[in-house]
Protein backbone atom coordinates (compact mmCIF):
# COMPACT_ATOMS: atom_id res chain seq x y z
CA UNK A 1 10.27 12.95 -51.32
CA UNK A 2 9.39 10.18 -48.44
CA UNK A 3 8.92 6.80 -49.28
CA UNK A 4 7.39 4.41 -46.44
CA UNK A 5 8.55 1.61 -47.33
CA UNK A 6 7.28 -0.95 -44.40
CA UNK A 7 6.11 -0.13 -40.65
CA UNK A 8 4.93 -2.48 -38.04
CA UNK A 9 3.19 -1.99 -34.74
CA UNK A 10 3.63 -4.89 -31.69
CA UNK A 11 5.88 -6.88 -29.95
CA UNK A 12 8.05 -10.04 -30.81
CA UNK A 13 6.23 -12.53 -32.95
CA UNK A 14 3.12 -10.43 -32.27
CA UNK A 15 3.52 -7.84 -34.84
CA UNK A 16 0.64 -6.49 -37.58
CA UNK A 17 1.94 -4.58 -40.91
CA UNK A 18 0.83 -1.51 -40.28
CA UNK A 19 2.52 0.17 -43.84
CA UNK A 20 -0.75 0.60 -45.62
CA UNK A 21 -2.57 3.04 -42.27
CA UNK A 22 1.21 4.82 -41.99
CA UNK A 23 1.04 5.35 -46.27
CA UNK A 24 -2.24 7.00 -45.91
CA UNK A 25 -1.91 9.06 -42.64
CA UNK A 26 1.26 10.06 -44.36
CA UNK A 27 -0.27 11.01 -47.80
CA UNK A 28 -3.03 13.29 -45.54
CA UNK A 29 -0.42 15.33 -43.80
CA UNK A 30 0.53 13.39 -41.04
CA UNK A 31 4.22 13.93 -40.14
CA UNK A 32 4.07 12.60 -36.04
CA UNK A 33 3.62 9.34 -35.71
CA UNK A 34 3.06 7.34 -32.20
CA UNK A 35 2.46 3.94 -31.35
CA UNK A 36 -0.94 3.08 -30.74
CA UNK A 37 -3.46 0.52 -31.24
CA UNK A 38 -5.08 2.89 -33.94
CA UNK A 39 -3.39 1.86 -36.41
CA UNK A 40 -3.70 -2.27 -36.69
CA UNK A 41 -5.86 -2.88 -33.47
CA UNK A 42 -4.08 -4.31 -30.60
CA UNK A 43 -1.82 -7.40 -31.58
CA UNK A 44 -1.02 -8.21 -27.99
CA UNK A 45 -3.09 -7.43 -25.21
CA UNK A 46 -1.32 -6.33 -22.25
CA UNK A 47 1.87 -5.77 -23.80
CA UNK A 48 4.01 -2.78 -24.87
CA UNK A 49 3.80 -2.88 -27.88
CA UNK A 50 6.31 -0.60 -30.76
CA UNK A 51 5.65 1.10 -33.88
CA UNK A 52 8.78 0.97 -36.03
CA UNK A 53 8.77 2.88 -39.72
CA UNK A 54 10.84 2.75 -42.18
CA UNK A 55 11.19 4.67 -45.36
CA UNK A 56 13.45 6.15 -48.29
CA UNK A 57 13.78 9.87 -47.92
CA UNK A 58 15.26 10.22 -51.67
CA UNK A 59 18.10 8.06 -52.50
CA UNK A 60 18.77 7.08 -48.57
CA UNK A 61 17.26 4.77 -46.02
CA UNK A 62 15.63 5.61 -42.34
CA UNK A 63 14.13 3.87 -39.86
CA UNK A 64 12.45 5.17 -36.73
CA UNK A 65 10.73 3.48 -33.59
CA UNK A 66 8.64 4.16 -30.69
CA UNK A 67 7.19 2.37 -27.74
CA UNK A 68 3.50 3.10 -26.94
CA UNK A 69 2.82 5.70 -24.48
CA UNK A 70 5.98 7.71 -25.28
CA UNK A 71 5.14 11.30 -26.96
CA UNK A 72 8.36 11.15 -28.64
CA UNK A 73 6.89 9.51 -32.21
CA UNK A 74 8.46 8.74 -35.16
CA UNK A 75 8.84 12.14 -37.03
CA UNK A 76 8.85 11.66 -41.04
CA UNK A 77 10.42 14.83 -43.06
């Protein structure tokens, strides 16, 4: 069983919480995660901003991050 435990979504001192809108994508299904401005709204304007993740997969700790426009994402088990 996942656990998220905290994700964010910006850059440097510009950065929104962003664990609540992961949680719930999560609980509907949602495995792929990228980083967009869907999530929080845009916390800097112009920037690139990163969606990082992290989250106990069932006795261990992950972490995963992305940059906006990358397809990559942050995959969850």
């Amino acid at each position: 069983m996942v656990t998220v435990t905290y994700a964010g979504y910006g850059v440097w001192e510009k950065t929104r919480d962003a664990t609540t809108a992961i949680k719930q994508a999560y609980a509907q299904g949602t495995r792929k995660f990228l980083a967009t401005n869907d999530w929080v709204g845009d916390p800097a304007p112009g920037e690139r901003k990163y969606l990082y993740i992290l989250w106990d997969a069932g006795g261990y700790t992950a972490s995963g991050v992305v940059g906006e426009d990358d397809d990559r994402g942050v995959n969850l088990p």
